[in-house]
N, C-alpha and C. Protein backbone atom coordinates (compact mmCIF):
# COMPACT_ATOMS: atom_id res chain seq x y z
N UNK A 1 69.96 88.98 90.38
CA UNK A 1 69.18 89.79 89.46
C UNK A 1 69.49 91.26 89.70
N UNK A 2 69.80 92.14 88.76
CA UNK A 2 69.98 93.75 88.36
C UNK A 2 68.61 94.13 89.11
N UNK A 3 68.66 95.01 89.65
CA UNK A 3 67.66 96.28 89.59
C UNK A 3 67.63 96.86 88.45
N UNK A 4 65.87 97.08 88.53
CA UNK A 4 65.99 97.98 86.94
C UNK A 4 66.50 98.60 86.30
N UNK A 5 66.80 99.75 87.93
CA UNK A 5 67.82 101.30 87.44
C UNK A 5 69.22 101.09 87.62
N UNK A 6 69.72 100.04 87.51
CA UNK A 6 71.10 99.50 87.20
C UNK A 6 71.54 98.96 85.97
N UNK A 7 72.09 100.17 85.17
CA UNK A 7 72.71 99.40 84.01
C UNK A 7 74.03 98.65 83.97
N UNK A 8 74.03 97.50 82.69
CA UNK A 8 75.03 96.39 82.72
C UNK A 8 75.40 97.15 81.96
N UNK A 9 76.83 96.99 81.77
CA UNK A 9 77.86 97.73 81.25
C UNK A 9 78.70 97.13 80.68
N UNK A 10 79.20 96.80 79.02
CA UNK A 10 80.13 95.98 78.16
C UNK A 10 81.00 96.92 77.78
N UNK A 11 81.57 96.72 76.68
CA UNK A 11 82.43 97.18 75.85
C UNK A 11 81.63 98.27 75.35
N UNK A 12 80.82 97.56 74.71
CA UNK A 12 80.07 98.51 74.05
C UNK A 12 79.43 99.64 74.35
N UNK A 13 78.59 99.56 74.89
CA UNK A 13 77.89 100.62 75.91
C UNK A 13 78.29 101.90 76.88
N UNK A 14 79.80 101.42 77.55
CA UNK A 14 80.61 101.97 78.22
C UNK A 14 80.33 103.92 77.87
N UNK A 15 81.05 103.92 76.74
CA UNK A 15 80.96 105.27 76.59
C UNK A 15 79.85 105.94 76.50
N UNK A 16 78.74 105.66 75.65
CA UNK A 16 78.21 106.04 76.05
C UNK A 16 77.47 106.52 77.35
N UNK A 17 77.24 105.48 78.25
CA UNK A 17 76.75 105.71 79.81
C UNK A 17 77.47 106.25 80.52
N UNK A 18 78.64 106.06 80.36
CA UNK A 18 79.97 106.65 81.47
C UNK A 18 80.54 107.77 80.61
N UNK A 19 81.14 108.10 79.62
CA UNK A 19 81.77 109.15 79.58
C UNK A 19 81.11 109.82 78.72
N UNK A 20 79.78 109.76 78.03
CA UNK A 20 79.33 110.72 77.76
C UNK A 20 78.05 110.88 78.33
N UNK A 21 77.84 110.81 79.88
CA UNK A 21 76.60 110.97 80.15
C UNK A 21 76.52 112.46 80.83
N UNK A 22 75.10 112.99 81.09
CA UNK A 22 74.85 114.09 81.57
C UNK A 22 74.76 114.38 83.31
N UNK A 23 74.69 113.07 83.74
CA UNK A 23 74.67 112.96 85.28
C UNK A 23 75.76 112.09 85.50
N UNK A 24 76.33 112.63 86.99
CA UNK A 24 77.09 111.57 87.01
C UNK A 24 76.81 109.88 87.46
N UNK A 25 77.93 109.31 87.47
CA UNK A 25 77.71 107.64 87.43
C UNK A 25 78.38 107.10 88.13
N UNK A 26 78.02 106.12 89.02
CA UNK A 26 78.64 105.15 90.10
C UNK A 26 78.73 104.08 89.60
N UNK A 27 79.80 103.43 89.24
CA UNK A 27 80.10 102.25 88.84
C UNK A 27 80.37 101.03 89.69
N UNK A 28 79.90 100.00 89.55
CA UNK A 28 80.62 98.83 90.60
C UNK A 28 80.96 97.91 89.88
N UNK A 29 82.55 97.24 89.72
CA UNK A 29 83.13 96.11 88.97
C UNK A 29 83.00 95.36 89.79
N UNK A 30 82.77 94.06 89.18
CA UNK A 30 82.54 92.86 90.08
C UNK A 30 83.19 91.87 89.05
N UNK A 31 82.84 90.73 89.74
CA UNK A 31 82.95 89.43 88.94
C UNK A 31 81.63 88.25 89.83
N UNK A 32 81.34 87.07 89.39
CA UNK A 32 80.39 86.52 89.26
C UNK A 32 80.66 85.51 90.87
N UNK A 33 82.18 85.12 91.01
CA UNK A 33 82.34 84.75 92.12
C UNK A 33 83.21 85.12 93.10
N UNK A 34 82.95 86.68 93.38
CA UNK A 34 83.13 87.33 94.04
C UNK A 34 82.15 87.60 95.43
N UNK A 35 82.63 86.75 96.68
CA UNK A 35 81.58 86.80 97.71
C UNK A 35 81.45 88.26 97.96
N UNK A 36 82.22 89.04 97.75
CA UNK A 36 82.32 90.32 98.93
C UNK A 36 81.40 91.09 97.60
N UNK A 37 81.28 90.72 96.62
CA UNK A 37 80.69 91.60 95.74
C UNK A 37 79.24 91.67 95.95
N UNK A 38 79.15 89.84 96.19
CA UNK A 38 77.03 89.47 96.21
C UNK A 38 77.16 90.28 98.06
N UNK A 39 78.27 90.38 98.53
CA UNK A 39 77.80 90.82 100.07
C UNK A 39 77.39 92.44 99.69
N UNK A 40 77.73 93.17 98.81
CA UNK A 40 77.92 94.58 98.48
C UNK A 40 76.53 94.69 98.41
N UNK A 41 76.39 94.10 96.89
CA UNK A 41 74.52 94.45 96.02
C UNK A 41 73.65 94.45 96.79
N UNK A 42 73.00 94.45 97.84
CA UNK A 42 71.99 94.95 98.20
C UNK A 42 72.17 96.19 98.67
N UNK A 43 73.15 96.60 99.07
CA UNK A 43 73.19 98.37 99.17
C UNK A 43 73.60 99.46 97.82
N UNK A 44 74.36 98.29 96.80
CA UNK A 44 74.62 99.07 95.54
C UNK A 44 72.84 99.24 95.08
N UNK A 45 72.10 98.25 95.36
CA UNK A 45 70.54 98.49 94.97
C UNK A 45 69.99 99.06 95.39
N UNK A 46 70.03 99.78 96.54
CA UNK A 46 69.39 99.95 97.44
C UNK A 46 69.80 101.59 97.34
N UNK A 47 70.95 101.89 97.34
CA UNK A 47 71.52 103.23 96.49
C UNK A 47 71.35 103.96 95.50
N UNK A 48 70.97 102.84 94.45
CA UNK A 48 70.35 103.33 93.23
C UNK A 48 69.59 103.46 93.28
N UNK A 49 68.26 103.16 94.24
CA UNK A 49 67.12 103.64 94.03
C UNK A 49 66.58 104.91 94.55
N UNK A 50 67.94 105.13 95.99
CA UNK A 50 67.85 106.28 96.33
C UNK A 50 68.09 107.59 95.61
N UNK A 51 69.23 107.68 94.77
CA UNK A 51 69.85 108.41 94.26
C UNK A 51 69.67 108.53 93.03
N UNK A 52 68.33 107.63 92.25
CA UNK A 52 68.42 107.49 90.66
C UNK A 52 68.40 108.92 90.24
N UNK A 53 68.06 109.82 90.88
CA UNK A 53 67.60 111.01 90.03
C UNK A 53 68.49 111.68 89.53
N UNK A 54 69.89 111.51 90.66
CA UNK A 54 71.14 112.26 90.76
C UNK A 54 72.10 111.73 89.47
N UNK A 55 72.13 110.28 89.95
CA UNK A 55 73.25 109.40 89.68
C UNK A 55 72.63 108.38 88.86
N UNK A 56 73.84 108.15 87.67
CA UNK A 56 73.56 107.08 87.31
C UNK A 56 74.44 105.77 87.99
N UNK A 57 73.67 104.93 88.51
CA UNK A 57 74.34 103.22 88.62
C UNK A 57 74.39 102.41 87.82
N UNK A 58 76.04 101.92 87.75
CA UNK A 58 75.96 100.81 86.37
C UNK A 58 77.11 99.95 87.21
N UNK A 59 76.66 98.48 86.55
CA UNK A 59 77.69 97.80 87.11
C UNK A 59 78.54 96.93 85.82
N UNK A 60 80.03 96.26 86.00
CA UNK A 60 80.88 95.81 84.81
C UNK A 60 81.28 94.54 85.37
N UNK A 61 80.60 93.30 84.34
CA UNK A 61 81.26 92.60 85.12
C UNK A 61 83.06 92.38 84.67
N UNK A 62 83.98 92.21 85.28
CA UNK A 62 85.35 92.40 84.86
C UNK A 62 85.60 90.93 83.98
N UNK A 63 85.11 89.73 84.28
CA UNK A 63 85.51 88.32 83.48
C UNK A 63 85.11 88.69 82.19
N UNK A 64 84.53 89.67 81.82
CA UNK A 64 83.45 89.78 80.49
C UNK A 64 84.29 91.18 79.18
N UNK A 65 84.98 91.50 80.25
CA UNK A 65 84.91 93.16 79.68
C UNK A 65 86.38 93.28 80.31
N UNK A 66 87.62 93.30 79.52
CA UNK A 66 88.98 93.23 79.30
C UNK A 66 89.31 94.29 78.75
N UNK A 67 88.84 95.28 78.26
CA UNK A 67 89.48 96.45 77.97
C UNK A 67 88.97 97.54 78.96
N UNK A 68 87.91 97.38 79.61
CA UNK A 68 87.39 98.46 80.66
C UNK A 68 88.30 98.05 81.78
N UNK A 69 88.54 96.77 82.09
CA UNK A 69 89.18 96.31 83.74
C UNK A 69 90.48 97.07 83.33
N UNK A 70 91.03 96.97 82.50
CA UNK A 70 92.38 97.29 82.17
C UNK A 70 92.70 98.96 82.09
N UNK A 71 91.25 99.68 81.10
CA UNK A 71 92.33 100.79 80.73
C UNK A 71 91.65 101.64 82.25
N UNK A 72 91.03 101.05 83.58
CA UNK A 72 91.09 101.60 84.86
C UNK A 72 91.62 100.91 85.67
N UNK A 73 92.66 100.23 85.43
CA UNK A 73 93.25 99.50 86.38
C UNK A 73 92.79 98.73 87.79
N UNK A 74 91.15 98.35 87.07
CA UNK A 74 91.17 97.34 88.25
C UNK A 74 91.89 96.25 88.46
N UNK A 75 92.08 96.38 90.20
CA UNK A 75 92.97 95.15 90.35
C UNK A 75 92.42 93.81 91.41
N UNK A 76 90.83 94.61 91.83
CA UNK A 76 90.02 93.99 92.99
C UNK A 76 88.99 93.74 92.80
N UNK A 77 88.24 92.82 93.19
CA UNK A 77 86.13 93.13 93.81
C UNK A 77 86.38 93.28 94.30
N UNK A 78 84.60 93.53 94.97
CA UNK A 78 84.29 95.09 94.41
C UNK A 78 85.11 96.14 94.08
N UNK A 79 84.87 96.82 93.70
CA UNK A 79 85.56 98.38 93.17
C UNK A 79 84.25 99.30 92.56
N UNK A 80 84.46 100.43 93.22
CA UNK A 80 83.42 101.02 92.85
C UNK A 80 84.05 102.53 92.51
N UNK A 81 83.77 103.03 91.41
CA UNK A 81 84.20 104.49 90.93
C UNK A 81 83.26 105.41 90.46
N UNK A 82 83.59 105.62 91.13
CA UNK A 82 82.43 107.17 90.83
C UNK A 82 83.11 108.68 89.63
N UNK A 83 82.36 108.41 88.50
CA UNK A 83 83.03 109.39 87.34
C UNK A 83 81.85 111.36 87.49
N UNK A 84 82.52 111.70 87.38
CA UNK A 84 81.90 113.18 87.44
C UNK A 84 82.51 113.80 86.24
N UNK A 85 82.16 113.77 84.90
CA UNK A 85 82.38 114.35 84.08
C UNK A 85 82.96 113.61 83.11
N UNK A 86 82.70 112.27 83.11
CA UNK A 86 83.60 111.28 82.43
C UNK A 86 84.68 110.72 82.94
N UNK A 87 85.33 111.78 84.33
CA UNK A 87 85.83 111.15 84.75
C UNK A 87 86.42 110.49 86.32
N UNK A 88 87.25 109.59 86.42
CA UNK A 88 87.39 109.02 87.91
C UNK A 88 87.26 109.88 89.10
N UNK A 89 86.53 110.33 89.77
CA UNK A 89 86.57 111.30 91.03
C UNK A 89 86.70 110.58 92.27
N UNK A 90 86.21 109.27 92.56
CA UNK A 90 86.36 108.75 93.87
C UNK A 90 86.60 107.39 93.77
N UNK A 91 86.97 106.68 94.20
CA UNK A 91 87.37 104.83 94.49
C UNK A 91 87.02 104.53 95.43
N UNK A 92 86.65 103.23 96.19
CA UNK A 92 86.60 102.59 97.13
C UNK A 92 86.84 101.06 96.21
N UNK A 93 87.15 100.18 97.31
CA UNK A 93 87.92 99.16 96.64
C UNK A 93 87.37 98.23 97.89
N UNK A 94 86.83 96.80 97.44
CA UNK A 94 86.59 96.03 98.61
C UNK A 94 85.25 95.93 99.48
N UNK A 95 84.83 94.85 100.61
CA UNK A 95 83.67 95.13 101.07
C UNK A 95 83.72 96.24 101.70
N UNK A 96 83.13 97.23 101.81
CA UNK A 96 82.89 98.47 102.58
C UNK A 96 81.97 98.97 103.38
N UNK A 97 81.70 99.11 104.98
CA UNK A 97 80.80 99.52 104.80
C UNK A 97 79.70 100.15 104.16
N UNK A 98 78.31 99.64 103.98
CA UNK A 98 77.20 100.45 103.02
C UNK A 98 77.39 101.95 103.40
N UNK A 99 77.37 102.24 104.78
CA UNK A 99 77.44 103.68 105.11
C UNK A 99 78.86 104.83 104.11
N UNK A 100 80.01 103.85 104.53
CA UNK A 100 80.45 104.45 103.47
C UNK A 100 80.31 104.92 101.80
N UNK A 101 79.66 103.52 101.49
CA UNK A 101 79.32 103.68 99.88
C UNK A 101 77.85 104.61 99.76
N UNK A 102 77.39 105.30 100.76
CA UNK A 102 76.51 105.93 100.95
C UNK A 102 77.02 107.73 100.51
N UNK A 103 78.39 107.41 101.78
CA UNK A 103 78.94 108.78 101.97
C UNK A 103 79.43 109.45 100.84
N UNK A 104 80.23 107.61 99.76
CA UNK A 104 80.97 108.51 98.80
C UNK A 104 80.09 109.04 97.84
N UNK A 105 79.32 108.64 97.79
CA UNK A 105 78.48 108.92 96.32
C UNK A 105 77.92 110.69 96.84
N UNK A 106 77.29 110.75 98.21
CA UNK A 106 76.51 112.14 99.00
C UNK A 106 78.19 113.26 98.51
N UNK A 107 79.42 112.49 98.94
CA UNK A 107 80.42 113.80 99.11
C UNK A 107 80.81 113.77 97.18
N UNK A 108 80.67 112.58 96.86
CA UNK A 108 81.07 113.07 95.16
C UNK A 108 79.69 113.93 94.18
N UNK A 109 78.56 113.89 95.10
CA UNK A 109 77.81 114.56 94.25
C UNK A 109 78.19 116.18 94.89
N UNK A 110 78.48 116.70 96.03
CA UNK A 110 78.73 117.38 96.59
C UNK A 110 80.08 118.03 96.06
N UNK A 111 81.13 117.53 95.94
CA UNK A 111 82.52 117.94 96.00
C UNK A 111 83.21 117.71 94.55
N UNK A 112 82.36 116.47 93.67
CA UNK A 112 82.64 115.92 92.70
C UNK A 112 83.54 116.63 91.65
N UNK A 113 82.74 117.87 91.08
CA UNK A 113 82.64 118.80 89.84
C UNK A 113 83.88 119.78 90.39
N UNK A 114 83.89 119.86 91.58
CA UNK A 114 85.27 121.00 91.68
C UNK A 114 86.45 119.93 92.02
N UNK A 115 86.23 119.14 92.83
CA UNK A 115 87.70 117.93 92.53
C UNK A 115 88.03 117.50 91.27
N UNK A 116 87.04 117.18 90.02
CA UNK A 116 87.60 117.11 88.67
C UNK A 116 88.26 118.55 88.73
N UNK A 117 87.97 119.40 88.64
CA UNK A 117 88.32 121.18 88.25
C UNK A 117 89.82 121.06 88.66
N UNK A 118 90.27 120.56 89.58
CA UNK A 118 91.57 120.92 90.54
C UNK A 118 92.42 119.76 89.87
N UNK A 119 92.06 118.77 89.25
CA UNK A 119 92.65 117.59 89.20
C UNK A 119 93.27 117.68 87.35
N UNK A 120 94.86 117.18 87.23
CA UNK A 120 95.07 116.73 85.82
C UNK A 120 94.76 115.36 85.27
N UNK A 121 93.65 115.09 85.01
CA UNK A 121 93.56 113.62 84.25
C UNK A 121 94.08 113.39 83.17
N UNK A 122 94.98 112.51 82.87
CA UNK A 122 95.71 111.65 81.72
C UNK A 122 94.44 110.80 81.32
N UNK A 123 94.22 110.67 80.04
CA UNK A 123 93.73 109.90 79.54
C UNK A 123 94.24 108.50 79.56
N UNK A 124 93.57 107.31 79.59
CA UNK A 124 94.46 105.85 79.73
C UNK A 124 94.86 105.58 78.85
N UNK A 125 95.54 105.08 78.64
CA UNK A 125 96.37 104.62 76.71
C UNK A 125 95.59 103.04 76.55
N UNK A 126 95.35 103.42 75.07
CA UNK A 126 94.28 102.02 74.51
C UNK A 126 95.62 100.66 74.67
N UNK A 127 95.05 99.82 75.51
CA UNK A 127 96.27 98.60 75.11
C UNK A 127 96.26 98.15 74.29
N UNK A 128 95.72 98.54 73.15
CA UNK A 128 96.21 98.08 71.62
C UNK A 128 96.77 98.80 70.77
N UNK A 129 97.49 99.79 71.58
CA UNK A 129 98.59 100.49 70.65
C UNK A 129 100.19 100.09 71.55
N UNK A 130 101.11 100.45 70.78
CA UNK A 130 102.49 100.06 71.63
C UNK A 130 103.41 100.89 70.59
């Protein structure tokens, strides 16, 4: 079961919550039988409740949602990305320590907004063009 302040995240919804939101957003891709993922969620929950004010938490599941896994190149569970401005600022990939998934979210709210500033982001190309 989701925590309240965890939004599910489709196709649909995506942009709105993630790239056009006003705070930033911690994302976690999963899939349904992914052990290391159900080992994650209680600190992805447990995060969000800390941080709702800051951050938004949303999670994707990847079996469901084929154009999000793709145009960010997930290639793992967990994966967790943290967007600051719409866009990718931090990764972690895999079970991780909670402490870490603690740290990244404290140093991307911290460091977030000037690492986008320094950084050239390419937009992803829609895989339905060629």
């Amino acid at each position: 079961m989701v925590a309240k302040n965890i939004i599910d995240l489709d196709d649909k919804n995506w942009e709105k919550t993630v790239e056009k939101s006003d705070k930033p957003v911690f994302v976690m891709f999963y899939t349904n039988t992914c052990p290391y993922c159900k080992q994650m969620e209680p600190s992805f929950h447990e995060y969000s409740k800390e941080f709702k004010k800051k951050v938004v938490f949303a999670r994707v599941n990847l079996e469901n949602n084929p154009t999000i896994t793709s145009r960010y190149a997930i290639m793992g569970t967990p994966n967790f990305k943290f967007f600051c401005k719409r866009k990718p600022v931090q990764e972690l990939t895999g079970a991780v320590y909670p402490t870490l998934l603690k740290k990244t979210v404290e140093d991307s709210l911290h460091h977030g907004s000037e690492c986008m500033g320094k950084t050239t982001w390419i937009e992803p190309m829609d895989p339905g063009y060629s």
